[in-house]
PDB file of N, CA and C in Angstrom:
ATOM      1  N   UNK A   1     -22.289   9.886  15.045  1.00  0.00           N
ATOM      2  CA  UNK A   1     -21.388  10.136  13.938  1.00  0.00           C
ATOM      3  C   UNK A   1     -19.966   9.674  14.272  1.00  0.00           C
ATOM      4  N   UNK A   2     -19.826   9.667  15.249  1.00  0.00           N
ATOM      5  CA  UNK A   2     -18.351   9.495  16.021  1.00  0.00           C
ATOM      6  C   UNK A   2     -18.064   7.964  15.760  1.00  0.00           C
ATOM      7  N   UNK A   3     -18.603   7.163  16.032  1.00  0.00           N
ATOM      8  CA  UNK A   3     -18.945   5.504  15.855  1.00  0.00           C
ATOM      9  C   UNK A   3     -18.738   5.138  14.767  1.00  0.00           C
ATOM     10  N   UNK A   4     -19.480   6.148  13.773  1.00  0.00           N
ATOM     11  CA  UNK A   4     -19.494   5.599  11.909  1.00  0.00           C
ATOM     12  C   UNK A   4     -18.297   5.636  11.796  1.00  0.00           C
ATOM     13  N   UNK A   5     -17.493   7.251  12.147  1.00  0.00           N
ATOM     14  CA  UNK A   5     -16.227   7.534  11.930  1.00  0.00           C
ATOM     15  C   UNK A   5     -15.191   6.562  12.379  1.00  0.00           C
ATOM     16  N   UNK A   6     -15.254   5.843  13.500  1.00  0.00           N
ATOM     17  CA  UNK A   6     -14.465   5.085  14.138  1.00  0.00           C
ATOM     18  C   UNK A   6     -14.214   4.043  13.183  1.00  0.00           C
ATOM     19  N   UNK A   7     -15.643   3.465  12.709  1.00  0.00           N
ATOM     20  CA  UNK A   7     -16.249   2.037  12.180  1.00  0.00           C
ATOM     21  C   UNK A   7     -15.558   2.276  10.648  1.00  0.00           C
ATOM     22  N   UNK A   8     -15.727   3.548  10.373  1.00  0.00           N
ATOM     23  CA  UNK A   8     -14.807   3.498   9.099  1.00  0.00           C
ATOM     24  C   UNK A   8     -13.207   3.212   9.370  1.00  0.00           C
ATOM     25  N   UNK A   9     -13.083   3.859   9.955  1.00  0.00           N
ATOM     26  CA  UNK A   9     -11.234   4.146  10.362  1.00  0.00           C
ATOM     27  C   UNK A   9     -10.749   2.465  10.369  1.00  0.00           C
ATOM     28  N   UNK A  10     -11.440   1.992  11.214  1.00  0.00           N
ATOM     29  CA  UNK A  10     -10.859   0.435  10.834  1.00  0.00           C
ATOM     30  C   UNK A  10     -11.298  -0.517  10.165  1.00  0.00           C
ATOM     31  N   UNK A  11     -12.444   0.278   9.522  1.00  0.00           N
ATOM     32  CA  UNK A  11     -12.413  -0.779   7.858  1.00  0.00           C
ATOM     33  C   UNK A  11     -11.867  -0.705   7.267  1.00  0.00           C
ATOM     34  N   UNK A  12     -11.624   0.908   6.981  1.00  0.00           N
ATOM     35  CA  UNK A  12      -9.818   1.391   6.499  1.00  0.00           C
ATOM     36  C   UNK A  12      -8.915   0.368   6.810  1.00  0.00           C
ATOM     37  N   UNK A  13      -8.499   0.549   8.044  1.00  0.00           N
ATOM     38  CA  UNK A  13      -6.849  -0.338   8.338  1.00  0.00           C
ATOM     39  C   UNK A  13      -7.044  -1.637   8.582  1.00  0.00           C
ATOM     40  N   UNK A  14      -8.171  -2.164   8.319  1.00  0.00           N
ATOM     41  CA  UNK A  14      -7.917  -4.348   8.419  1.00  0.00           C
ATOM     42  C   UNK A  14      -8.466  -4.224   6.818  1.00  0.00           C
ATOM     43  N   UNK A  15      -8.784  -3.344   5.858  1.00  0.00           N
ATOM     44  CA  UNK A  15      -8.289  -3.626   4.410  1.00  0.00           C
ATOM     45  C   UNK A  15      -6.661  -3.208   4.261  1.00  0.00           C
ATOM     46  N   UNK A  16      -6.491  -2.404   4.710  1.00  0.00           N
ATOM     47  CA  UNK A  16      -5.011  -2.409   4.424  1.00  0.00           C
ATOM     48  C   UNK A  16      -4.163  -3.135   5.125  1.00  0.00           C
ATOM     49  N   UNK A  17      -4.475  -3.705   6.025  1.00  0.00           N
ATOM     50  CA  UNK A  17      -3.853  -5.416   6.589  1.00  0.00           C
ATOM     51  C   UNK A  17      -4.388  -6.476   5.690  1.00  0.00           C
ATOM     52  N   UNK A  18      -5.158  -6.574   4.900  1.00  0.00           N
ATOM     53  CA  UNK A  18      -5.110  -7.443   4.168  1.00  0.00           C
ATOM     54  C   UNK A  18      -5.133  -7.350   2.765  1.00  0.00           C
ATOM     55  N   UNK A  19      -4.783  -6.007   2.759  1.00  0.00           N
ATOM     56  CA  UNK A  19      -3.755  -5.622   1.319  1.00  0.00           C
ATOM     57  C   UNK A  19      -2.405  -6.276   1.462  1.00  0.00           C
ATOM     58  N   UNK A  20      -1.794  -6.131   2.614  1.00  0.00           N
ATOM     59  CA  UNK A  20      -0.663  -6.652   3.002  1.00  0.00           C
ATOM     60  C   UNK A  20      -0.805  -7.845   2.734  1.00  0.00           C
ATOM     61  N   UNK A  21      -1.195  -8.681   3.160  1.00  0.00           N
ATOM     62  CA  UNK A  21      -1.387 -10.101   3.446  1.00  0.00           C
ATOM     63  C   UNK A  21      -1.804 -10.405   2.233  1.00  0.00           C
ATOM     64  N   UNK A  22      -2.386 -10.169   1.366  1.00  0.00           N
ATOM     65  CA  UNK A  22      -3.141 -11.029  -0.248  1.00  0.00           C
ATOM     66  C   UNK A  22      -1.610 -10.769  -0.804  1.00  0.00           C
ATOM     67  N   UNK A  23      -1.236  -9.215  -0.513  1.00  0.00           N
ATOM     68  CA  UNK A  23      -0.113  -9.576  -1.143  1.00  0.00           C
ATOM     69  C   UNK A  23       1.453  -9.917  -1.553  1.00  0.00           C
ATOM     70  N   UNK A  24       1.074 -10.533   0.117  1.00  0.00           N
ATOM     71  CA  UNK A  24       2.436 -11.191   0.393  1.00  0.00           C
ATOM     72  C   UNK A  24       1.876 -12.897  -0.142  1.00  0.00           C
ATOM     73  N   UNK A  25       1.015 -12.973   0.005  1.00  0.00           N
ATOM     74  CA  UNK A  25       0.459 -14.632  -0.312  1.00  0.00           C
ATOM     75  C   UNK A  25       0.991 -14.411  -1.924  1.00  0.00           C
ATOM     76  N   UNK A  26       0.510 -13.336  -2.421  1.00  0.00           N
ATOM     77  CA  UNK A  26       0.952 -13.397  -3.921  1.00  0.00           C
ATOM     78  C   UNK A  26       1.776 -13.307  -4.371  1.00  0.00           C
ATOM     79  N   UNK A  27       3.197 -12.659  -3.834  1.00  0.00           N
ATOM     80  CA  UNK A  27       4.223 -12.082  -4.112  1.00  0.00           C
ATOM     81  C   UNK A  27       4.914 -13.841  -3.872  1.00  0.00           C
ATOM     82  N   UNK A  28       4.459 -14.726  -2.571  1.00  0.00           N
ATOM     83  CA  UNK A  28       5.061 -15.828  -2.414  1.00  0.00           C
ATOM     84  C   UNK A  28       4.810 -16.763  -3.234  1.00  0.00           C
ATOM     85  N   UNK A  29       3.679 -16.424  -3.950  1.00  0.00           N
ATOM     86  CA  UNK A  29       2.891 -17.489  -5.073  1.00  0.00           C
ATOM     87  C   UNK A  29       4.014 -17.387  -6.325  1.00  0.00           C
ATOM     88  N   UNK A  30       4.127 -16.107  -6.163  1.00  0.00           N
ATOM     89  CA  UNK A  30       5.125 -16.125  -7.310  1.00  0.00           C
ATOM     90  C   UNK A  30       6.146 -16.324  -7.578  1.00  0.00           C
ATOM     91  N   UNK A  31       6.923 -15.964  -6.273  1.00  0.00           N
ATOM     92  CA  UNK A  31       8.298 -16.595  -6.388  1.00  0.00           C
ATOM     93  C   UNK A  31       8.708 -18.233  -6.192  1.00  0.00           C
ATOM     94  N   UNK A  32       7.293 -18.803  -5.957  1.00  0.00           N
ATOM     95  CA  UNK A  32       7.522 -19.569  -5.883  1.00  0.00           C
ATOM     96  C   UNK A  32       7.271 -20.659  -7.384  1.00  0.00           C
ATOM     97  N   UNK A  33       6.373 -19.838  -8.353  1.00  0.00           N
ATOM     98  CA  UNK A  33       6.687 -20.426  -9.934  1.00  0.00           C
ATOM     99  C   UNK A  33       8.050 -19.872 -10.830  1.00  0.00           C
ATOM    100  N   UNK A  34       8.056 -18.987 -10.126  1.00  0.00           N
ATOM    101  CA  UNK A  34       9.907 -18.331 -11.175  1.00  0.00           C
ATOM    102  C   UNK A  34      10.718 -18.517 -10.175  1.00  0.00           C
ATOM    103  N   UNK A  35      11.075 -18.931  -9.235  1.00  0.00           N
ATOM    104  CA  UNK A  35      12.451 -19.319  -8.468  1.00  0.00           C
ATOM    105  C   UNK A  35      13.599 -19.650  -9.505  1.00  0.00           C
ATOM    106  N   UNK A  36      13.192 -20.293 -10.320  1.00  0.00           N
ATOM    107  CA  UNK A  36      14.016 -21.048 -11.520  1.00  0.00           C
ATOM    108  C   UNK A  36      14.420 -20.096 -12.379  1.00  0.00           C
ATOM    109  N   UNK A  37      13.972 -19.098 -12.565  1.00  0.00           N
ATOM    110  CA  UNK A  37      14.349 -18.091 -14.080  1.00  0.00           C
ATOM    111  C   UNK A  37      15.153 -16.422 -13.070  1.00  0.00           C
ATOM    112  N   UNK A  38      16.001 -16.382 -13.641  1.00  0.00           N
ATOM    113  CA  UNK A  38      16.637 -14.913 -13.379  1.00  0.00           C
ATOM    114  C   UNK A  38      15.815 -13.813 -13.423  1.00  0.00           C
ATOM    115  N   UNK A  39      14.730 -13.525 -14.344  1.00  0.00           N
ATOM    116  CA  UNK A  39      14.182 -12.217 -14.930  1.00  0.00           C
ATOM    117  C   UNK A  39      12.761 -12.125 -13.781  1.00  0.00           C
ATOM    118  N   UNK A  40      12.650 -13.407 -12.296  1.00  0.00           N
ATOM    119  CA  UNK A  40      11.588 -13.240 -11.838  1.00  0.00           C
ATOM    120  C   UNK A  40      11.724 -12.757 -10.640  1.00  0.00           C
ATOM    121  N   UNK A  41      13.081 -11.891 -10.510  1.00  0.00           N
ATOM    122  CA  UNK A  41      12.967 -10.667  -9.157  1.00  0.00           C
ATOM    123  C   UNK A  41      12.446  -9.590  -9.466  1.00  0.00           C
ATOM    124  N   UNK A  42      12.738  -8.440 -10.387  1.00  0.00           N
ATOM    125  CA  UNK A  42      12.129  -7.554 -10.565  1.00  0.00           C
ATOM    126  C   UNK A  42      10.362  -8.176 -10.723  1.00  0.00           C
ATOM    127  N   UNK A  43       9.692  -9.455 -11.229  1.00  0.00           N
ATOM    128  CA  UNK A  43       8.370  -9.500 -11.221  1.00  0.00           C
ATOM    129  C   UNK A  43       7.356  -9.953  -9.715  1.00  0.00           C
ATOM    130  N   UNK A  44       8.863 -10.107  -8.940  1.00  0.00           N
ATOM    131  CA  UNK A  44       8.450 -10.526  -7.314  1.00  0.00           C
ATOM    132  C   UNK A  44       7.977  -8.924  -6.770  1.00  0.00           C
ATOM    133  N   UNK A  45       9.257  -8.216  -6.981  1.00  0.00           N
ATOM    134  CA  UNK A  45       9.395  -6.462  -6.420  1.00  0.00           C
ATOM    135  C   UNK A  45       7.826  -6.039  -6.576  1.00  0.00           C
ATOM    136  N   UNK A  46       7.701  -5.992  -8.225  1.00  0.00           N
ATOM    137  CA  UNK A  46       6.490  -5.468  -8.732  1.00  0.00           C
ATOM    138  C   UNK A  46       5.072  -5.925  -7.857  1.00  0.00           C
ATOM    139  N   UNK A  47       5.151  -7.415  -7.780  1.00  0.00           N
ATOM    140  CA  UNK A  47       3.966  -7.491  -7.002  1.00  0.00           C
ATOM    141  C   UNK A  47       3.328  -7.043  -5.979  1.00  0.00           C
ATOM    142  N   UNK A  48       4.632  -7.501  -5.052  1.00  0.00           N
ATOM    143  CA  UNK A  48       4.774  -7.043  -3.442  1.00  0.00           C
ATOM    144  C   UNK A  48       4.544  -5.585  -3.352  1.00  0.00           C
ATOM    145  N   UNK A  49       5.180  -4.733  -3.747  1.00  0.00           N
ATOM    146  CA  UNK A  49       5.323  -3.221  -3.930  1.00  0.00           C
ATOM    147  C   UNK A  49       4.030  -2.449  -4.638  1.00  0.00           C
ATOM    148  N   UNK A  50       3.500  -3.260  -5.657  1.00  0.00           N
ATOM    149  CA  UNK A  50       1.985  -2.483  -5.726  1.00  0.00           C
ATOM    150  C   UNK A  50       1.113  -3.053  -4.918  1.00  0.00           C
ATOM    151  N   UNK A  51       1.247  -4.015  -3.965  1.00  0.00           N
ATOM    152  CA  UNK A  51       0.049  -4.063  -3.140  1.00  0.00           C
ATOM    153  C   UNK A  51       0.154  -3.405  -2.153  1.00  0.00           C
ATOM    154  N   UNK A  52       1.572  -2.675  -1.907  1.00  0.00           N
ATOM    155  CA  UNK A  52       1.994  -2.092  -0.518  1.00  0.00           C
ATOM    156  C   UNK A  52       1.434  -1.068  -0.749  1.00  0.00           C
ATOM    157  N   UNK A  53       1.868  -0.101  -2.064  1.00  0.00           N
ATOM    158  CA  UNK A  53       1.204   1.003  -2.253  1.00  0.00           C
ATOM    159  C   UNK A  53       0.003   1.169  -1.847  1.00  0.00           C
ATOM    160  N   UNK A  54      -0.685   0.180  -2.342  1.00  0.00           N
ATOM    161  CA  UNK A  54      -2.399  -0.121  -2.253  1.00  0.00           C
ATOM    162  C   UNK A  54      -2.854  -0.228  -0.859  1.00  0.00           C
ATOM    163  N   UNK A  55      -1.866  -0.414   0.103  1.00  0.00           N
ATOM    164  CA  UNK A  55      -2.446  -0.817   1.855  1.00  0.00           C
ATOM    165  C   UNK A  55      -2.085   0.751   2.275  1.00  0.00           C
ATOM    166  N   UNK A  56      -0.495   1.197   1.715  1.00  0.00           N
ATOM    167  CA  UNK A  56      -0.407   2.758   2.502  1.00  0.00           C
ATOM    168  C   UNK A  56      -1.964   3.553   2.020  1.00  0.00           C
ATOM    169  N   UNK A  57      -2.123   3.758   0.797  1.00  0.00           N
ATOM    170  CA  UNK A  57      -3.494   4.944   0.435  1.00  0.00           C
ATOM    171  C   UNK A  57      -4.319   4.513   1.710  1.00  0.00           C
ATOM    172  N   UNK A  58      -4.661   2.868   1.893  1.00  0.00           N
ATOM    173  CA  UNK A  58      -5.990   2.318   2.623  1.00  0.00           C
ATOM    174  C   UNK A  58      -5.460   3.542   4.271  1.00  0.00           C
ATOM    175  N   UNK A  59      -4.340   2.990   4.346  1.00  0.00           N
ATOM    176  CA  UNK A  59      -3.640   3.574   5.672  1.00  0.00           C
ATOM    177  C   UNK A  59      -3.922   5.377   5.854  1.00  0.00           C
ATOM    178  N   UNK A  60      -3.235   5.963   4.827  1.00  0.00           N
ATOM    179  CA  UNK A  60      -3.705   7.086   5.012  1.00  0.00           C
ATOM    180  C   UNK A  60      -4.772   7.901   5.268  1.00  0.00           C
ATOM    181  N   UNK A  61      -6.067   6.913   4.461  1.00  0.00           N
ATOM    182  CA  UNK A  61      -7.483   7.431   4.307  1.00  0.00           C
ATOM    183  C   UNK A  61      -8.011   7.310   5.807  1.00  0.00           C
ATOM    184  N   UNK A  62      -7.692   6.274   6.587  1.00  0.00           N
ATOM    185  CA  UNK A  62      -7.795   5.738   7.890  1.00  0.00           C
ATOM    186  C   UNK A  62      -7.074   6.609   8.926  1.00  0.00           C
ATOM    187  N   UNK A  63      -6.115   7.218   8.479  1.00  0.00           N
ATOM    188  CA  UNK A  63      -5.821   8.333   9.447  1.00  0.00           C
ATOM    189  C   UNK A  63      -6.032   9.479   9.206  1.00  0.00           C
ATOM    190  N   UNK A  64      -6.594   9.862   7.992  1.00  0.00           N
ATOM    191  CA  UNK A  64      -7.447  10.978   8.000  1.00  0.00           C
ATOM    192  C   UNK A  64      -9.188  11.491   8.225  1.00  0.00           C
ATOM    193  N   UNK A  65      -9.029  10.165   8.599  1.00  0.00           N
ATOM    194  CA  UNK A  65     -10.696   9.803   9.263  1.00  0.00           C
ATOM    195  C   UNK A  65     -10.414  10.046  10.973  1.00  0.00           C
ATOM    196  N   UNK A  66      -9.842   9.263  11.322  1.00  0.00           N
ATOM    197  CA  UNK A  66      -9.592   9.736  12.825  1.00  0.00           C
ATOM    198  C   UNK A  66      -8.943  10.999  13.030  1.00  0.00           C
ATOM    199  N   UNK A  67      -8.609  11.542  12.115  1.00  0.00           N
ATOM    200  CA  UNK A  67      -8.492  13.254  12.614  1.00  0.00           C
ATOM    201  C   UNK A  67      -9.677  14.106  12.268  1.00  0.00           C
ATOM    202  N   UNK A  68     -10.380  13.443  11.963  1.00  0.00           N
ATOM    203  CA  UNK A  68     -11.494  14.287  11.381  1.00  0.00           C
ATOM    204  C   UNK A  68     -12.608  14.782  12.949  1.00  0.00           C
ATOM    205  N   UNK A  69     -12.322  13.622  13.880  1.00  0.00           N
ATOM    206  CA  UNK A  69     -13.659  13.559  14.494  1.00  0.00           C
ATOM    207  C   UNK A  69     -13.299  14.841  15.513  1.00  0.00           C
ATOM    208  N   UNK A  70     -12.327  14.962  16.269  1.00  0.00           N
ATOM    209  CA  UNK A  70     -12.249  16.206  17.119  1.00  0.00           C
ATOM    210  C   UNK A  70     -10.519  16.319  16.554  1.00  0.00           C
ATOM    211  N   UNK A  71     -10.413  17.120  15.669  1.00  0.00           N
ATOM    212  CA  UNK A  71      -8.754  17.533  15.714  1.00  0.00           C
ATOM    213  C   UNK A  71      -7.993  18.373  16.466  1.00  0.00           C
ATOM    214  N   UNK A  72      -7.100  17.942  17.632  1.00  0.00           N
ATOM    215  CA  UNK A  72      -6.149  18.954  18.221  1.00  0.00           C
ATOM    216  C   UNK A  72      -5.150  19.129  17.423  1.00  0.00           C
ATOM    217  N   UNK A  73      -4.609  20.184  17.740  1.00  0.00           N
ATOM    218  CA  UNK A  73      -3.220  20.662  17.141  1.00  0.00           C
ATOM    219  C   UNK A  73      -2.252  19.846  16.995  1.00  0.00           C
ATOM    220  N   UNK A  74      -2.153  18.973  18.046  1.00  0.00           N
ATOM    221  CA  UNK A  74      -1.006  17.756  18.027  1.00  0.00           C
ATOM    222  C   UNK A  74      -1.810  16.845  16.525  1.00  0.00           C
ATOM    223  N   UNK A  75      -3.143  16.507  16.761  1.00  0.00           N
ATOM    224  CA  UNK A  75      -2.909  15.305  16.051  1.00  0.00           C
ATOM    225  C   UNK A  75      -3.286  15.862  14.574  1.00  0.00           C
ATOM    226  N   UNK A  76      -3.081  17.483  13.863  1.00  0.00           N
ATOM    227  CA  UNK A  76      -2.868  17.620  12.782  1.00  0.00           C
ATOM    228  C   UNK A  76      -1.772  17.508  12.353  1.00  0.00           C
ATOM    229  N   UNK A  77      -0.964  17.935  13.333  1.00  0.00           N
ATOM    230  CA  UNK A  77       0.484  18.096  13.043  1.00  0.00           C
ATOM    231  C   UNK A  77       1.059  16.567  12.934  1.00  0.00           C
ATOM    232  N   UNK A  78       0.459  15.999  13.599  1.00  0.00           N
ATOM    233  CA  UNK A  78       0.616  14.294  13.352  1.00  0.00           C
ATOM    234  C   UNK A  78       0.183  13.626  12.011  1.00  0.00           C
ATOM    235  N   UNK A  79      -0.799  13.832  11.782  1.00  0.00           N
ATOM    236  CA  UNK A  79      -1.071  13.596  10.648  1.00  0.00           C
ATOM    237  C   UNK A  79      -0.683  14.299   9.179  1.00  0.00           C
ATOM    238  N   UNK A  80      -0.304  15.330   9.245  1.00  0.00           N
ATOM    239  CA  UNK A  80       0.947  15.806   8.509  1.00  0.00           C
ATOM    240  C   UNK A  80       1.443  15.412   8.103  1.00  0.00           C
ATOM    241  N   UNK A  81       2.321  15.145   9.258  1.00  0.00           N
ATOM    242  CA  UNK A  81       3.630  14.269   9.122  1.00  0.00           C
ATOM    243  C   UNK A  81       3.898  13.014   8.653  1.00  0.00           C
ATOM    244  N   UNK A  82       2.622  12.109   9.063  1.00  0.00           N
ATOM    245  CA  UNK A  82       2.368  11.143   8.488  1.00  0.00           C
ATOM    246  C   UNK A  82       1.794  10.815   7.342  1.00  0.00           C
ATOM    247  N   UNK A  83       1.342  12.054   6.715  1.00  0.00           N
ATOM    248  CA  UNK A  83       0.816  12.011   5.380  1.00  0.00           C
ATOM    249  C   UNK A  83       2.208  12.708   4.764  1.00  0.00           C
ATOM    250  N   UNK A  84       3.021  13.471   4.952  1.00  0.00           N
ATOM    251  CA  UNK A  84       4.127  13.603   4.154  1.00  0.00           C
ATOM    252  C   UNK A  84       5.167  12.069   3.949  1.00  0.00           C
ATOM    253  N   UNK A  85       5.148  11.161   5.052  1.00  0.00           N
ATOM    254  CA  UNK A  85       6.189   9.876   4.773  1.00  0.00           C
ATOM    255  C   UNK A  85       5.693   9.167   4.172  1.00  0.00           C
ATOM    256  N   UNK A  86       3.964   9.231   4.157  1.00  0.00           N
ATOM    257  CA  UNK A  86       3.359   8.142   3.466  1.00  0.00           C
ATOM    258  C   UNK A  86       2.924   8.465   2.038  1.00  0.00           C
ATOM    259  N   UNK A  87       2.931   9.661   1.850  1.00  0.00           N
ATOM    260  CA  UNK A  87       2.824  10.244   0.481  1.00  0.00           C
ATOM    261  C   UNK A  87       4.590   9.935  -0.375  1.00  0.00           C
ATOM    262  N   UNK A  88       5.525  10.253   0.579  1.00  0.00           N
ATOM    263  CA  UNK A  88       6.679  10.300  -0.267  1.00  0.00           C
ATOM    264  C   UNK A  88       7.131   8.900  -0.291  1.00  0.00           C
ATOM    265  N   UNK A  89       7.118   8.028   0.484  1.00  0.00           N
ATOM    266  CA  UNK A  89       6.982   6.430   0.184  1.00  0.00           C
ATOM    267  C   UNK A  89       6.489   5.845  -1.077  1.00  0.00           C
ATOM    268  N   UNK A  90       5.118   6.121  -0.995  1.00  0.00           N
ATOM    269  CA  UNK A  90       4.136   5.771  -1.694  1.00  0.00           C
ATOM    270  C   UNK A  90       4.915   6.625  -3.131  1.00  0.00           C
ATOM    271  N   UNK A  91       5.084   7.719  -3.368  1.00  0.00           N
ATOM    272  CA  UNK A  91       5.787   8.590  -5.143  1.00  0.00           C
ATOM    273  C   UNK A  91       6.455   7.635  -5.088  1.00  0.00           C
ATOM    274  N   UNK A  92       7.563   7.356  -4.286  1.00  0.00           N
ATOM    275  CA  UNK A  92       8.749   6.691  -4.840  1.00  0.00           C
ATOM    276  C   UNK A  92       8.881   5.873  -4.593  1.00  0.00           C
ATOM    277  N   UNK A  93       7.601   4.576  -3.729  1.00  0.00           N
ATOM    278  CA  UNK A  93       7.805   3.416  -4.732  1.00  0.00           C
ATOM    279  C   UNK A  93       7.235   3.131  -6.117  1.00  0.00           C
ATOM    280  N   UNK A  94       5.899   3.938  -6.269  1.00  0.00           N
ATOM    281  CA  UNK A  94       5.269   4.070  -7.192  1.00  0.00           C
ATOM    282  C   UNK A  94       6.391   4.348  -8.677  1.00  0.00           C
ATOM    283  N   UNK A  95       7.740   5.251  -8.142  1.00  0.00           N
ATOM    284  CA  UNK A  95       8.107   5.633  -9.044  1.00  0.00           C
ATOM    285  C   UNK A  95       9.474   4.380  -9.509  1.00  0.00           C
ATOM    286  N   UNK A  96       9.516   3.716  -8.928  1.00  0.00           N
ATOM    287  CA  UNK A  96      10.376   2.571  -9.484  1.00  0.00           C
ATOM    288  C   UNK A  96       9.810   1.784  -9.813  1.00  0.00           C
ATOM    289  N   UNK A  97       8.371   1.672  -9.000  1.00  0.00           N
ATOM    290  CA  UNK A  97       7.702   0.083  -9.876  1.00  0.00           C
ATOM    291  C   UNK A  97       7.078   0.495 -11.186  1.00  0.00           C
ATOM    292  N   UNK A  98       7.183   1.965 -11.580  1.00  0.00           N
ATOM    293  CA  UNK A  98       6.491   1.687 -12.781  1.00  0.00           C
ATOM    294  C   UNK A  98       8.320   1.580 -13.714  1.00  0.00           C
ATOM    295  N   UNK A  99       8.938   2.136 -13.616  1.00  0.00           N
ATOM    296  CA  UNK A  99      10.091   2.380 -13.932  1.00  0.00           C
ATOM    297  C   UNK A  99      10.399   0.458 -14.709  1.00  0.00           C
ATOM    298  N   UNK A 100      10.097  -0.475 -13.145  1.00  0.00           N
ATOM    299  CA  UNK A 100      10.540  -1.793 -13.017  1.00  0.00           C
ATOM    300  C   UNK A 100       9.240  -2.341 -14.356  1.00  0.00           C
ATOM    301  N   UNK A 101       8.328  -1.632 -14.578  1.00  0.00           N
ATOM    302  CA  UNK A 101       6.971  -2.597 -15.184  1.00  0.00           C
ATOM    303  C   UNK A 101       7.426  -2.106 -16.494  1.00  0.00           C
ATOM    304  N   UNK A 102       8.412  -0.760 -17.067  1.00  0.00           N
ATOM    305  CA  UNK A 102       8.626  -1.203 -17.977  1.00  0.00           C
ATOM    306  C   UNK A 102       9.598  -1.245 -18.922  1.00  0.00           C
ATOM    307  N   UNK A 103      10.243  -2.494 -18.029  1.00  0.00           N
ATOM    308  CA  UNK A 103      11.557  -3.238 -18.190  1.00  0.00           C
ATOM    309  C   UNK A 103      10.957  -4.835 -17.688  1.00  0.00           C
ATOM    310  N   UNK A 104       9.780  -5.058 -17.323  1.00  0.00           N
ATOM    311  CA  UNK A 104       9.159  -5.736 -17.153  1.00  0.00           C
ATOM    312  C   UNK A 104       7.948  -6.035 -17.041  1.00  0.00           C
ATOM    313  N   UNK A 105       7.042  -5.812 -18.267  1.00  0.00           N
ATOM    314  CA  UNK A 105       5.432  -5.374 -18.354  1.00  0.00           C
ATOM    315  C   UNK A 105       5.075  -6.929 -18.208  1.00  0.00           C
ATOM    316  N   UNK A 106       5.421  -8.062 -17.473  1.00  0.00           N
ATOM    317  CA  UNK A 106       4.274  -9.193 -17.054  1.00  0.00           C
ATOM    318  C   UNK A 106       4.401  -8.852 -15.603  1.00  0.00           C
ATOM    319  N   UNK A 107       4.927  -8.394 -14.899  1.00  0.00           N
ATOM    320  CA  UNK A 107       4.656  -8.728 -13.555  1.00  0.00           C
ATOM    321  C   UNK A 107       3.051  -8.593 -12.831  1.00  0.00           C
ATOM    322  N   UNK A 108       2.508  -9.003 -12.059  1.00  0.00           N
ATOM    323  CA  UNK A 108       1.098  -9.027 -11.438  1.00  0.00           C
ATOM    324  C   UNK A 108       0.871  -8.021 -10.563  1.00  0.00           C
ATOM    325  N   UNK A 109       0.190  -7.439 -10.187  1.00  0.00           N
ATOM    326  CA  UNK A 109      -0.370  -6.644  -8.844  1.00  0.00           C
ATOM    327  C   UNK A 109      -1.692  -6.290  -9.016  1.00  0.00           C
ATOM    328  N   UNK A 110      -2.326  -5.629  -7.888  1.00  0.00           N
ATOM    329  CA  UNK A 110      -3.663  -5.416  -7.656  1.00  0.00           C
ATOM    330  C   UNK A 110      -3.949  -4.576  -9.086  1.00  0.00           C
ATOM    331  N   UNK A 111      -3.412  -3.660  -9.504  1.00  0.00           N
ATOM    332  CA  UNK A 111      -3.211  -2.572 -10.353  1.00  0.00           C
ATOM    333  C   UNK A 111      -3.912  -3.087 -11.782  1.00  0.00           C
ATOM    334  N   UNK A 112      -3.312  -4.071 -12.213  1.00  0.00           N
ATOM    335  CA  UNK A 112      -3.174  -4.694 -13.351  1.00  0.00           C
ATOM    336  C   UNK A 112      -4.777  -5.901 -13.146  1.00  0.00           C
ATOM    337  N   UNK A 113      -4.992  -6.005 -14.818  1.00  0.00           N
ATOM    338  CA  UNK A 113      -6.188  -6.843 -15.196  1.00  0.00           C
ATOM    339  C   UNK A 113      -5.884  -7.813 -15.303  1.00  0.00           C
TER     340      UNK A 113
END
């Protein structure tokens, strides 16, 4: 069981490395067709920033798998902690990019169809 647990934990975190990575490729895809127009920073933010969101959850789920298998006291309290920065990150970027989507409902991210 310990193995599965492991085997999950970093399927967890190399999807959320390549949450990162699709969406920095995308965020660059894009700035690189609106470079030319003013109104295509806030649709750069939007991209980049909902895929980040999308790698922290992957991140979190991944460290709440490795506390699962034998938890000491240290590494609840670790994970705590790390679920309180990554939870309050995650509200408040969540809470500007939707803020940014609508003052700007084309921008792209994983989120969106």
């Amino acid at each position: 069981m310990m193995h599965g647990v492991e085997l999950c934990q970093l399927l967890l975190e190399v999807i959320s490395v390549a949450c990162v990575v699709i969406g920095l490729g995308k965020t660059l895809w894009l700035a690189a067709r609106v470079r030319d127009h003013q109104p295509g920073f806030p649709q750069i933010r939007l991209c980049f920033g909902s895929w980040l969101i999308l790698a922290l959850e992957f991140q979190l789920a991944a460290d709440i798998l490795a506390t699962t298998v034998a938890p000491s006291k240290e590494e609840l309290i670790r994970l705590a902690i790390i679920a309180v920065i990554r939870t309050f990150l995650n509200y408040f970027l969540g809470k500007e990019l939707a803020e940014q989507t609508e003052h700007h409902p084309t921008a792209t991210g994983p989120r969106q169809s």
